[in-house]
Every structure is written in C-alpha cells, then in structure tokens.
Protein backbone atom coordinates (compact mmCIF):
# COMPACT_ATOMS: atom_id res chain seq x y z
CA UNK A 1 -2.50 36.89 -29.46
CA UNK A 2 -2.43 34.13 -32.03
CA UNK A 3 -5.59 31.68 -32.05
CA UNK A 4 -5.18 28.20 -30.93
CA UNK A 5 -5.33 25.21 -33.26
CA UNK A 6 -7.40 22.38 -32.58
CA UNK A 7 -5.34 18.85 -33.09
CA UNK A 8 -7.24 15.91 -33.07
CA UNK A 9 -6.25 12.35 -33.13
CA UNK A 10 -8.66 9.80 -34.61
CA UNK A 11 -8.39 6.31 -35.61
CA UNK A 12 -7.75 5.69 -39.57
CA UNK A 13 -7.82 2.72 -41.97
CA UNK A 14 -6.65 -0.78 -40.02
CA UNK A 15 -6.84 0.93 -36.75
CA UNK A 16 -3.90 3.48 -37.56
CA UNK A 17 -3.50 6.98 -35.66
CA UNK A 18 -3.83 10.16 -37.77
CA UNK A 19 -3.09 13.78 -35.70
CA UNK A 20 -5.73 15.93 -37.84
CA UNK A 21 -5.00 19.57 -37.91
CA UNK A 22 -8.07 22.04 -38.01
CA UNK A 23 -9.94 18.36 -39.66
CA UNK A 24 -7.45 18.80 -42.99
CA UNK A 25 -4.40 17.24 -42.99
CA UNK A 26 -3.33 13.61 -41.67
CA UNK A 27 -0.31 12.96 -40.55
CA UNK A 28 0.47 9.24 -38.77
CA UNK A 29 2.55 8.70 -35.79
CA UNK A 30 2.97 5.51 -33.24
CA UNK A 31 1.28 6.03 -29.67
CA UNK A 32 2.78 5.54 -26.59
CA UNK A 33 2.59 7.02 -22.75
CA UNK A 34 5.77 9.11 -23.65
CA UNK A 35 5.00 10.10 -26.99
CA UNK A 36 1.84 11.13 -25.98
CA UNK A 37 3.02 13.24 -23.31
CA UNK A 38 5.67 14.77 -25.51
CA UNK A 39 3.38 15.36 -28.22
CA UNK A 40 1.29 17.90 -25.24
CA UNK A 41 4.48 19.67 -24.46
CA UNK A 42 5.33 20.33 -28.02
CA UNK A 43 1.90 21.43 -29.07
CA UNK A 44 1.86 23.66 -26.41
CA UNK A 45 4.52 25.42 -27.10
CA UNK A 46 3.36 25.94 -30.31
CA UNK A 47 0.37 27.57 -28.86
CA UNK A 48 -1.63 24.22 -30.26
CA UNK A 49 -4.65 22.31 -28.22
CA UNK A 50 -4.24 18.34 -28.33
CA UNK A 51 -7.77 16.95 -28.53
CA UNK A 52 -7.50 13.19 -28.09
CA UNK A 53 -11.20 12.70 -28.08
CA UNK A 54 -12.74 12.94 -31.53
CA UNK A 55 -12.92 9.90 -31.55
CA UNK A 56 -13.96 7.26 -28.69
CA UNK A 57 -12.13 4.63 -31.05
CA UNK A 58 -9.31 6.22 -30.18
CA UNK A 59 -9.81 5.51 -26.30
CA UNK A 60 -10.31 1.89 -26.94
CA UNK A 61 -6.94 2.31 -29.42
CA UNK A 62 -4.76 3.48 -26.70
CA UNK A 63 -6.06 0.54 -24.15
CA UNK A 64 -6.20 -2.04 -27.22
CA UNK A 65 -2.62 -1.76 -28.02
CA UNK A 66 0.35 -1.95 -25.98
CA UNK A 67 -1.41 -1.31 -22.71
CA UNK A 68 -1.45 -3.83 -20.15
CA UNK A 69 -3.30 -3.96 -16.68
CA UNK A 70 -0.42 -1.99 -15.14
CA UNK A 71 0.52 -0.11 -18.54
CA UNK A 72 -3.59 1.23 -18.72
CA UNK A 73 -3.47 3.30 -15.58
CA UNK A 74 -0.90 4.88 -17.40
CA UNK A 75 -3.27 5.33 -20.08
CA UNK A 76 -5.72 7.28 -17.87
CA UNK A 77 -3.32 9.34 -15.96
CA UNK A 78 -1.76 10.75 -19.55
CA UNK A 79 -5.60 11.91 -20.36
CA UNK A 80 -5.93 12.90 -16.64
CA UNK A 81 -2.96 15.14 -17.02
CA UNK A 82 -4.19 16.47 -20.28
CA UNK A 83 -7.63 16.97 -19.03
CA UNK A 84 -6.01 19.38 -16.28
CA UNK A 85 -4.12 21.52 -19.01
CA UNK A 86 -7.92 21.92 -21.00
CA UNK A 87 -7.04 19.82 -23.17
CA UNK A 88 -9.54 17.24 -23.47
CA UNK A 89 -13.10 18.06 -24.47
CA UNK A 90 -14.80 15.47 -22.17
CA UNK A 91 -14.74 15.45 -18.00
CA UNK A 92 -12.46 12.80 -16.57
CA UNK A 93 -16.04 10.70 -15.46
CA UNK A 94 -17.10 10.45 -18.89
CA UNK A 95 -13.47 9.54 -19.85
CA UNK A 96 -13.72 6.15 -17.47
CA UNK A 97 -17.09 5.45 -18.59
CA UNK A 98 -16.00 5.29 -21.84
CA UNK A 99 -12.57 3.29 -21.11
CA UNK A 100 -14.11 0.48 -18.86
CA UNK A 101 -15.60 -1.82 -21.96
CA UNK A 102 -12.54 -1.97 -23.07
CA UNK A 103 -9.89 -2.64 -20.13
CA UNK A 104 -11.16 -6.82 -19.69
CA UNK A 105 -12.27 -8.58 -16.69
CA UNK A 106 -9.22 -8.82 -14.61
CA UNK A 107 -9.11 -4.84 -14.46
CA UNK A 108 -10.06 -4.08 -10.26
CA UNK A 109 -6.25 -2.78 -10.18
CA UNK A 110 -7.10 -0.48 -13.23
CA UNK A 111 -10.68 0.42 -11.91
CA UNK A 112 -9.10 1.07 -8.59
CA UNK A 113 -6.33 3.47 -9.51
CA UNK A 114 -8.96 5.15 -12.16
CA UNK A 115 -11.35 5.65 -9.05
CA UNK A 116 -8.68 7.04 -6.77
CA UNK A 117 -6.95 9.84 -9.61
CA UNK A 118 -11.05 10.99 -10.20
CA UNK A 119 -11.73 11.08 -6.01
CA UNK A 120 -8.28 13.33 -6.31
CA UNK A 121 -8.92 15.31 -8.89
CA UNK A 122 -12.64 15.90 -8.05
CA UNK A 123 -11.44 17.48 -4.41
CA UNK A 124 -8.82 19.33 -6.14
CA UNK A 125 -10.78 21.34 -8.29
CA UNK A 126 -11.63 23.65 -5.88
CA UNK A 127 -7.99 23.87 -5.23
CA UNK A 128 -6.08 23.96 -1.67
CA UNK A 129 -6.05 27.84 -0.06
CA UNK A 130 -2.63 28.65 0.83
CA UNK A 131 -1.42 32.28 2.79
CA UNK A 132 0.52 34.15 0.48
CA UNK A 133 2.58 35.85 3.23
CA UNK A 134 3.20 32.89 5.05
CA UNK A 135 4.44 30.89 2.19
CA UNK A 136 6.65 34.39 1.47
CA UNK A 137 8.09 34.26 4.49
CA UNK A 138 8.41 30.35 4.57
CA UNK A 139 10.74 30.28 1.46
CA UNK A 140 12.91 33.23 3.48
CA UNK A 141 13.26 30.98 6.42
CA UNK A 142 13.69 27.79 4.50
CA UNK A 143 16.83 26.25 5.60
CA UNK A 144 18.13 23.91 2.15
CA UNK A 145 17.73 24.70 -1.47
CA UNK A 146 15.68 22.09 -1.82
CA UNK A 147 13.19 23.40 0.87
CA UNK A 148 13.41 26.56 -0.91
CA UNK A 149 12.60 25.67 -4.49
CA UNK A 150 9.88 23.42 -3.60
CA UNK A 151 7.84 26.11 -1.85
CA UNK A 152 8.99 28.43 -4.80
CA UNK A 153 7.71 26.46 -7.11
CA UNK A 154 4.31 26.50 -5.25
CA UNK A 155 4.92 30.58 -4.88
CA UNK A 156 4.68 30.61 -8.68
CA UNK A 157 1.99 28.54 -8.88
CA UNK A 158 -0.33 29.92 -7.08
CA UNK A 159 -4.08 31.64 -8.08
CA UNK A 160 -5.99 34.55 -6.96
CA UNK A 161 -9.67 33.29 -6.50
CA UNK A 162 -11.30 36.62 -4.85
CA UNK A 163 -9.60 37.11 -1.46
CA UNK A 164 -7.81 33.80 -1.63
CA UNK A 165 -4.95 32.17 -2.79
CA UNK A 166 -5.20 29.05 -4.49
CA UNK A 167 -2.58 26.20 -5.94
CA UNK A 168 -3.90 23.03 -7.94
CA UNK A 169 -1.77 20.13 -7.81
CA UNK A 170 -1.69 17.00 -10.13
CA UNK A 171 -1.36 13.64 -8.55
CA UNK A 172 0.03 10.04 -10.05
CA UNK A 173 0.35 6.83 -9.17
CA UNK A 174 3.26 6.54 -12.14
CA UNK A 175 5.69 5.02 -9.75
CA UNK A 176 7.29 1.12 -9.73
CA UNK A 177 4.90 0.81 -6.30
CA UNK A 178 1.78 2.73 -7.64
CA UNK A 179 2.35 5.19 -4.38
CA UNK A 180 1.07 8.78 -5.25
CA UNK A 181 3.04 12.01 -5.57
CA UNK A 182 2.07 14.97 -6.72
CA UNK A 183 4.02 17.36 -8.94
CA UNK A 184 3.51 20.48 -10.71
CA UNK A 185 3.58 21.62 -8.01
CA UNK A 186 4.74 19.11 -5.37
CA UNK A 187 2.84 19.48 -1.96
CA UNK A 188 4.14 16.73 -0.75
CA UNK A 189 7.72 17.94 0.19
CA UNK A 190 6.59 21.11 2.66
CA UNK A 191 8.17 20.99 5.86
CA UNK A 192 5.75 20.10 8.77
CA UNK A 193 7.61 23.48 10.44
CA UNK A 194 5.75 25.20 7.45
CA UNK A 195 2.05 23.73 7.17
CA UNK A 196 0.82 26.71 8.14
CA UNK A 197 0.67 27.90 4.84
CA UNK A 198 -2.25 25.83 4.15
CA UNK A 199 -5.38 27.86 5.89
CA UNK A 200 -8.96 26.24 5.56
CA UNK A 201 -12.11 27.68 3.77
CA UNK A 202 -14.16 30.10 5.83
CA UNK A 203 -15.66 28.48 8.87
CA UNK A 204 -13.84 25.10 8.40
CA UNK A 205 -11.21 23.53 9.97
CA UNK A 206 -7.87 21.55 8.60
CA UNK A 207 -7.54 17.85 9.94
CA UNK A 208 -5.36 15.12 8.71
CA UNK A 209 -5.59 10.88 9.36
CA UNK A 210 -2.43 9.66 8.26
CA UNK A 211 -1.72 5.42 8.61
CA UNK A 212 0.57 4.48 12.02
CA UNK A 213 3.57 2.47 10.87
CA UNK A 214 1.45 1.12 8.08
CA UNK A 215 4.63 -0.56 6.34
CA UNK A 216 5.48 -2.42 9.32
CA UNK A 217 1.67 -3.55 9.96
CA UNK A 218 1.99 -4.76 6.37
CA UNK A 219 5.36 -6.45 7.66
CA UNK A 220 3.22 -8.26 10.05
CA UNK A 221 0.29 -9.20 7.94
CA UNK A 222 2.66 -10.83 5.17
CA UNK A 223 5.01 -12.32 7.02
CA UNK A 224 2.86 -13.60 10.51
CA UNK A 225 6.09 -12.93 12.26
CA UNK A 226 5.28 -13.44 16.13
CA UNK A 227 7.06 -10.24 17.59
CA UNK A 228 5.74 -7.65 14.92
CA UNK A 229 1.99 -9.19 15.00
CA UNK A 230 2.42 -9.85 18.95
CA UNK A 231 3.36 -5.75 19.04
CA UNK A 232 0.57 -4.58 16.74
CA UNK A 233 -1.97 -6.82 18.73
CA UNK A 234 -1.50 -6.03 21.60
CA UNK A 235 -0.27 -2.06 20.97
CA UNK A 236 3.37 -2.21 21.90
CA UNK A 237 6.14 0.19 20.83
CA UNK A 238 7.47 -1.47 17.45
CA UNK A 239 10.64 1.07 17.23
CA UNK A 240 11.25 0.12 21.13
CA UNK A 241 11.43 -3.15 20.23
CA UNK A 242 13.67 -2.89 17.91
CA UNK A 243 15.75 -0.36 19.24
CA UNK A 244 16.20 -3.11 22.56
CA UNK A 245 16.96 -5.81 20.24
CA UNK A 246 19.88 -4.14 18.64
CA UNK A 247 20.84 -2.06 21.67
CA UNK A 248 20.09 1.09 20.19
CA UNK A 249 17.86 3.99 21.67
CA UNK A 250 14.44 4.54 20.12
CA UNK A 251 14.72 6.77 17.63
CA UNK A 252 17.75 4.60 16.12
CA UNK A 253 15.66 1.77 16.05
CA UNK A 254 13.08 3.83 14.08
CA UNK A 255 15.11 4.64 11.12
CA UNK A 256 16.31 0.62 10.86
CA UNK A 257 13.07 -0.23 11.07
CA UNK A 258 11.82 1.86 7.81
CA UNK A 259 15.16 2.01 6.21
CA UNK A 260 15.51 -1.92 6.31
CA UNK A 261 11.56 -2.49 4.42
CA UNK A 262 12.80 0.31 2.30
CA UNK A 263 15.67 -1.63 1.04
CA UNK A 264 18.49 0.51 2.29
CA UNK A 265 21.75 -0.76 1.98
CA UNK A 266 24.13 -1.70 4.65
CA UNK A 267 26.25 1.38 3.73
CA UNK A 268 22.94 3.72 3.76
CA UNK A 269 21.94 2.40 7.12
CA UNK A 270 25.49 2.72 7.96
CA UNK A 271 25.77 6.46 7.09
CA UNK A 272 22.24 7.03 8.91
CA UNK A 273 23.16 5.15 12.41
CA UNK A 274 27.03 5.23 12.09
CA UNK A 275 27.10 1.62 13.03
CA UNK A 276 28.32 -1.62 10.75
CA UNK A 277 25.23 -1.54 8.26
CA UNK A 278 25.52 -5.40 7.49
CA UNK A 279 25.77 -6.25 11.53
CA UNK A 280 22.26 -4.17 11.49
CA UNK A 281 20.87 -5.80 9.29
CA UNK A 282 21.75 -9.66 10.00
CA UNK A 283 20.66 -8.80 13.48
CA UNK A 284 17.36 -7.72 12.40
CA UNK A 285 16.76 -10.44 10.58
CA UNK A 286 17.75 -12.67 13.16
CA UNK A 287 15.35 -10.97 15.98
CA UNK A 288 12.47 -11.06 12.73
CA UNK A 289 12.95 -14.45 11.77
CA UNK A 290 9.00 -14.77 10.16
CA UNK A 291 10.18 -11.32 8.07
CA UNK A 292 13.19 -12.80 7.13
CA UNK A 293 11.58 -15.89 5.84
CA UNK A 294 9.18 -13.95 4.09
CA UNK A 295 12.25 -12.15 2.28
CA UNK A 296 13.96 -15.20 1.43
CA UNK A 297 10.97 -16.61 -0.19
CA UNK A 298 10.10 -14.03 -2.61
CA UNK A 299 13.53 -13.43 -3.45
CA UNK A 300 14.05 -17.15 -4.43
CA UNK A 301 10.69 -17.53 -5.92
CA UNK A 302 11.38 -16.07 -9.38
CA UNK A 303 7.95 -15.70 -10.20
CA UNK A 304 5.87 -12.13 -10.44
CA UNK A 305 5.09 -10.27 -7.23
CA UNK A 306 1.87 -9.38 -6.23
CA UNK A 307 0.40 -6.74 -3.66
CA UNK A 308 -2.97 -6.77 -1.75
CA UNK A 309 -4.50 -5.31 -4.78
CA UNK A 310 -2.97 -7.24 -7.16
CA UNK A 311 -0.27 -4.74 -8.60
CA UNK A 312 2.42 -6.90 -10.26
CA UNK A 313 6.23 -6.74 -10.62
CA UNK A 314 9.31 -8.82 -11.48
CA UNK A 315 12.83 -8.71 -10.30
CA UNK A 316 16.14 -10.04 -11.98
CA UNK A 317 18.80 -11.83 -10.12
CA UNK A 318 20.23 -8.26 -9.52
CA UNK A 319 17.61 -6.41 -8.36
CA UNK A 320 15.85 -9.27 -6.36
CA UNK A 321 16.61 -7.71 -2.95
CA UNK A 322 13.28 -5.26 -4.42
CA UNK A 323 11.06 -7.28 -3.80
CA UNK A 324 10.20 -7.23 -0.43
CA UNK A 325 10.26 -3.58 -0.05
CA UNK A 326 8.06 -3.10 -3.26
CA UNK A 327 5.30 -6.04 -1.58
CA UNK A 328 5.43 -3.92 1.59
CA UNK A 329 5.14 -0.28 -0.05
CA UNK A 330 2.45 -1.43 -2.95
CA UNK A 331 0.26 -3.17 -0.40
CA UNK A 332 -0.10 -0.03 1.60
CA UNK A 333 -0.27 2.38 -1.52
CA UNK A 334 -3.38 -0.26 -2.02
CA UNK A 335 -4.43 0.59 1.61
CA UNK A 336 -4.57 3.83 1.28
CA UNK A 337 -6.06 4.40 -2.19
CA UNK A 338 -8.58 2.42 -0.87
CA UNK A 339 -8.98 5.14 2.39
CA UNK A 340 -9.03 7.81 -0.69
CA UNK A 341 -12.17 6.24 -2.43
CA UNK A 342 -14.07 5.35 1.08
CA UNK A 343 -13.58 8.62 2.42
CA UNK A 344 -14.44 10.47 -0.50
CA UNK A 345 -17.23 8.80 -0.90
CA UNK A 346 -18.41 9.43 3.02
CA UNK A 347 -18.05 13.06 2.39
CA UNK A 348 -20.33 13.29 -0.82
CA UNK A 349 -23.03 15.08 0.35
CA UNK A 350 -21.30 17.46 3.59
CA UNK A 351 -20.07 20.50 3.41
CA UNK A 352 -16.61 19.02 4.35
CA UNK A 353 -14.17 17.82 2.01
CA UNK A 354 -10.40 16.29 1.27
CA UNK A 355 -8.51 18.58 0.57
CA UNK A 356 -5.14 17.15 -0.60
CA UNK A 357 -3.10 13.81 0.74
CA UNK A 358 0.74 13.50 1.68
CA UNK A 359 2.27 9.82 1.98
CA UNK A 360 0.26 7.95 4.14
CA UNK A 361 -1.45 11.10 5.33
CA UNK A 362 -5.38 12.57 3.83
CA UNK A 363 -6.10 16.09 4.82
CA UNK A 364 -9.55 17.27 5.45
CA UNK A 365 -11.64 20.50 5.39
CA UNK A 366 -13.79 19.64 7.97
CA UNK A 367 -16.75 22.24 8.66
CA UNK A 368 -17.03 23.55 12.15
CA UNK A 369 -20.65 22.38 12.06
CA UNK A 370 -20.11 18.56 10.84
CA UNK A 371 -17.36 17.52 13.58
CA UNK A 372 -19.21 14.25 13.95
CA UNK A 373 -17.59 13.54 10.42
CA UNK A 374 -13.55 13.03 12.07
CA UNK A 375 -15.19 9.65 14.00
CA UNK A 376 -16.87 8.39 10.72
CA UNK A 377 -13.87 9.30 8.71
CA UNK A 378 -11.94 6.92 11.79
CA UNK A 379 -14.05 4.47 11.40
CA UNK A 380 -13.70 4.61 7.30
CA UNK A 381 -10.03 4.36 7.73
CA UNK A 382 -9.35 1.71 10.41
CA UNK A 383 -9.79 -2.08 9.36
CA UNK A 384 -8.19 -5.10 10.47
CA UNK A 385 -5.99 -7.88 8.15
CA UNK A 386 -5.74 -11.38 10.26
CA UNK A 387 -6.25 -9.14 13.58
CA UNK A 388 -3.24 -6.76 12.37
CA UNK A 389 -5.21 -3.50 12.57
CA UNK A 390 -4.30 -0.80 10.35
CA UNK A 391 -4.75 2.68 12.62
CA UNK A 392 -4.77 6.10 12.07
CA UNK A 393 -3.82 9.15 13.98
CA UNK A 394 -5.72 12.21 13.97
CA UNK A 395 -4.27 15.99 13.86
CA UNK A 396 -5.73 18.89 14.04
CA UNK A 397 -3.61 21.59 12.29
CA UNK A 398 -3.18 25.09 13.54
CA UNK A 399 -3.99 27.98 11.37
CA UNK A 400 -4.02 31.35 11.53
C-alpha cells in the first residue's frame, strides 16, 4: 500500500494560496467552497491527505475573501466535512476558535450555524447503532427504489464497533433555507415503517421531540393572522380548519396546508388533491387573509428577506412567489438549530445523549436511569413567540 502525501495549503506573498506538496513545491490556485471540495475528492483519489491547516492565515484567508455572513458557514462546513474524512489536523472546536476573530460583529447567524454542525458532530462521533438484520431485511421489504437505495447506501456504510453496528452521518445546513440534511449516508429518508433499525446503547432507551406544525406556528407568528393564532392559542385542529373552510376532509386539508407554505403550485396541489389547484389556493388565501397579506408584502417589497435569525435572501421578479415559503422554512430551521444547541447543552454531563435529528424531529438516547431528562428536554424545546407556542411531541420508539 502506497504512503499518503501530506498537501498543505498556506498563505504566500500578498495573501496568495500555495498547495505545498511534502513542504517542496508551490503550486497557486484560486479558493472557493467548490474548488475546495473538489480539490478533497481529487486528492483522494490519488491516495493524497489535504491539510488546510498549516497555516491559521489560511483560516482567516478563506473567511477574508469572498465569504460573506451566509457564504462563511459554508466556509466551516467544507473544513467540517474534511475534518470527518481525517483530513484536518486540528478538532472542529479549535477550528471555530480560531475562525471567530475573523468572521466581524454581525456574525450570530455564522456563530449559530458553527455551534449547531459542532453539537452534531460531537453526538455523532459515537455514531448511531443500527441492527444489521433488520436493516437486511428492511431493504428486502422496501417497496420503491428509492426506499431501497437509501437504506443500501446506509447497508454499505455501516461499522463493526465490537458487537455493534455503527453508521456516521454528515450533516449541513448548505441549503437556500439553512434546513439540515444529512448525506453520506442520508438518515433522513428511512421510512417510519423501518425505524426499527435504529436500536439504543445498552440500557438506554430511543426517544424523539419533533416540532407540531412548526411552519404553520411560524405562519401565525409572522403574519398575526386571527384564525391561525386564534387555533394555536387556544389548541384547535389547524388541518380541520382548513379542511372545513375548503370543504375538504382532514387529511386533504393537511397537505394544502404544507403544500401551500411550501410553495406548491396550483398544478402540484392539483395532482396531490385532484381538485382545481388555483381555486385551492385563492380560497385559502381568502379564509387566511393576515397570511395572505403577509405574502403580498414581501413579494412586493423588493428588498432582502430575513428569518428569525437573521438568514438573508433575495428574490427576482420570477422567483418572488419564494419568498414566503423560504421566511416560513428558515425561521423554523432557526427554531430548531436553536433546540439542537439547548438540548445539547442540557445533556452535557448525563449519560444520555442525541443521537441523530430528522426534519423537525431530535432523537435521544435516553438512559433508563435519567428519565427525568424527557421533561427537561420539554421544557428546553417549548417556548412561546407573541403567545404562539412552539410544541413538541414526544415518542418513544420501539426496539427490539
């Protein structure tokens, strides 16, 4: 087997970027989030280890230039990613430390999404258990090819840690709303039908919090319409409602309500309800008359878009219908990367522990003797926005 080369890249004359090969030879290139990603996969295949720490000026080079706010948390998640493959020399912690001098004062948003990957990757390095045979048999009884290769692609990815079977993820927030997904492998995409595949260290038990209708209760919050906050105050059926104001049953009324904050088009909604998408929506609207205020003013604003956390984005004349659904989704990504930190924090110094998140959902180890933990973790969750209280629902998962 053929010894790995070390490739460094440090900061030259005038603030240039050399790669350095075994310290000898220079070569220059530009850096970007995409080159630098490609230049991993290349190396790699070349049997070659990218070191992008020599140097800490080289840090401050890749926040200095051509990085803004939203453009640095790409920054970090590249050297997260790298940092997973081994190949950085320092831990993700001392990477932050080192990046925060360097990122301004208006950087919570970056600070935020930097605290959330580390609360992430510091539960996952124990990684999540999985049953071998159960995962066999789910990919058997899978029912698309999609369902299939996703749990394939967990199948292959999976490690033998003693008795147990292991899979590390990787999660990002590299999406237009900052929401995270996780890849390589995706976890996010098994089938309730098959979350038995996940079993929990010995003597702990698997619980997950996920947010109720926490795009709607954003809904509410921005938009102060009286029916949605009037619902969520006083704990009414939001899909009922719905569903009776377009004379639909319940579950119809469900899929307008998320398919209309998700920006579905009238023939989308029309292929999911097989009724006249546009009459849908217009009727909607018309029952939601503080939502579809809201939507009218940020569509004719023409100004930047901001979420609770201050995430920013900007729509043409094209793509203006957006920007509702990308105020709704970003403010709750910010909700719940918020729940991330809080939590993980709570569980510092227990036993229990996250153990991965899907959506709107976190997923606990919780040890069988620190139950008092699922009330705190409740209580961690739950908050209120102008009396609009965002709630969670609790499952306990059934394992073999």
């Amino acid at each position: 087997m053929s010894r790995k080369k070390k490739i460094s890249l440090v900061i030259g004359d005038n603030d240039s970027v050399l790669i350095s090969t075994n310290g000898k030879t220079y070569e220059e290139i530009e850096i970007s989030y995409d080159s630098v990603l490609q230049l991993s996969e290349i190396l790699a295949k070349q049997n070659v280890t990218l070191n992008i720490c020599d140097s800490f000026r080289t840090l401050m080079y890749l926040v200095k230039n051509g990085f803004s706010i939203k453009n640095n948390i790409n920054c970090v998640d590249v050297l997260l990613h790298l940092h997973g493959q081994g190949q950085l020399d320092y831990e993700p912690e001392q990477l932050v430390l080192k990046l925060y001098p360097y990122v301004g004062n208006e950087s919570s948003l970056y600070n935020d999404e930097v605290k959330t990957l580390l609360c992430l990757a510091e539960s996952l390095n124990l990684g999540i258990q999985i049953d071998k045979k159960l995962l066999e048999e789910a990919v058997k009884d899978s029912l698309t090819p999609q369902e299939s290769g996703n749990l394939q692609n967990i199948l292959k990815s999976l490690e033998r840690l003693s008795c147990t079977y292991i899979v590390r993820t990787e999660y990002t927030t590299l999406t237009s709303t900052g929401r995270i997904y996780s890849r390589n492998p995706n976890i996010q995409n098994v089938p309730r039908k098959f979350q038995n595949i996940f079993t929990p260290p010995h003597n702990h038990d698997i619980i997950s919090l996920d947010y109720s209708q926490i795009e709607l209760r954003m809904a509410a919050y921005f938009s102060e319409d009286d029916v949605l906050c009037n619902a969520f105050k006083s704990n009414q059926d939001i899909h009922q409602i719905t569903a009776d104001a377009l004379g639909v049953d319940r579950d119809i009324g469900k899929t307008i309500n998320f398919a209309i904050l998700y920006g579905a088009s009238p023939k989308a909604i029309e292929q999911h309800v097989n009724k006249d998408g546009k009459k849908i929506i217009d009727s909607f609207f018309s029952f939601y008359k503080g939502l579809a205020e809201l939507k009218r003013g940020l569509e004719r604003s023409g100004s930047a878009i901001r979420s609770l956390n201050g995430r920013v984005a900007e729509f043409s004349e094209k793509e203006k219908y957006k920007a509702l659904n990308f105020l709704i989704q970003s403010s709750a990504a910010d909700v719940f990367k918020r729940a991330i930190r809080e939590t993980h924090e709570l569980l510092r110094n227990y036993r229990s522990r996250m153990a991965f998140v899907v959506h709107d959902e976190i997923v606990f180890y919780i040890h069988k003797e620190e139950g008092v933990l699922i009330d705190k973790l409740i209580d961690t969750m739950e908050f209120e926005y102008d009396g609009i209280c965002m709630s969670v629902n609790f499952n306990k998962w059934e394992c073999k």
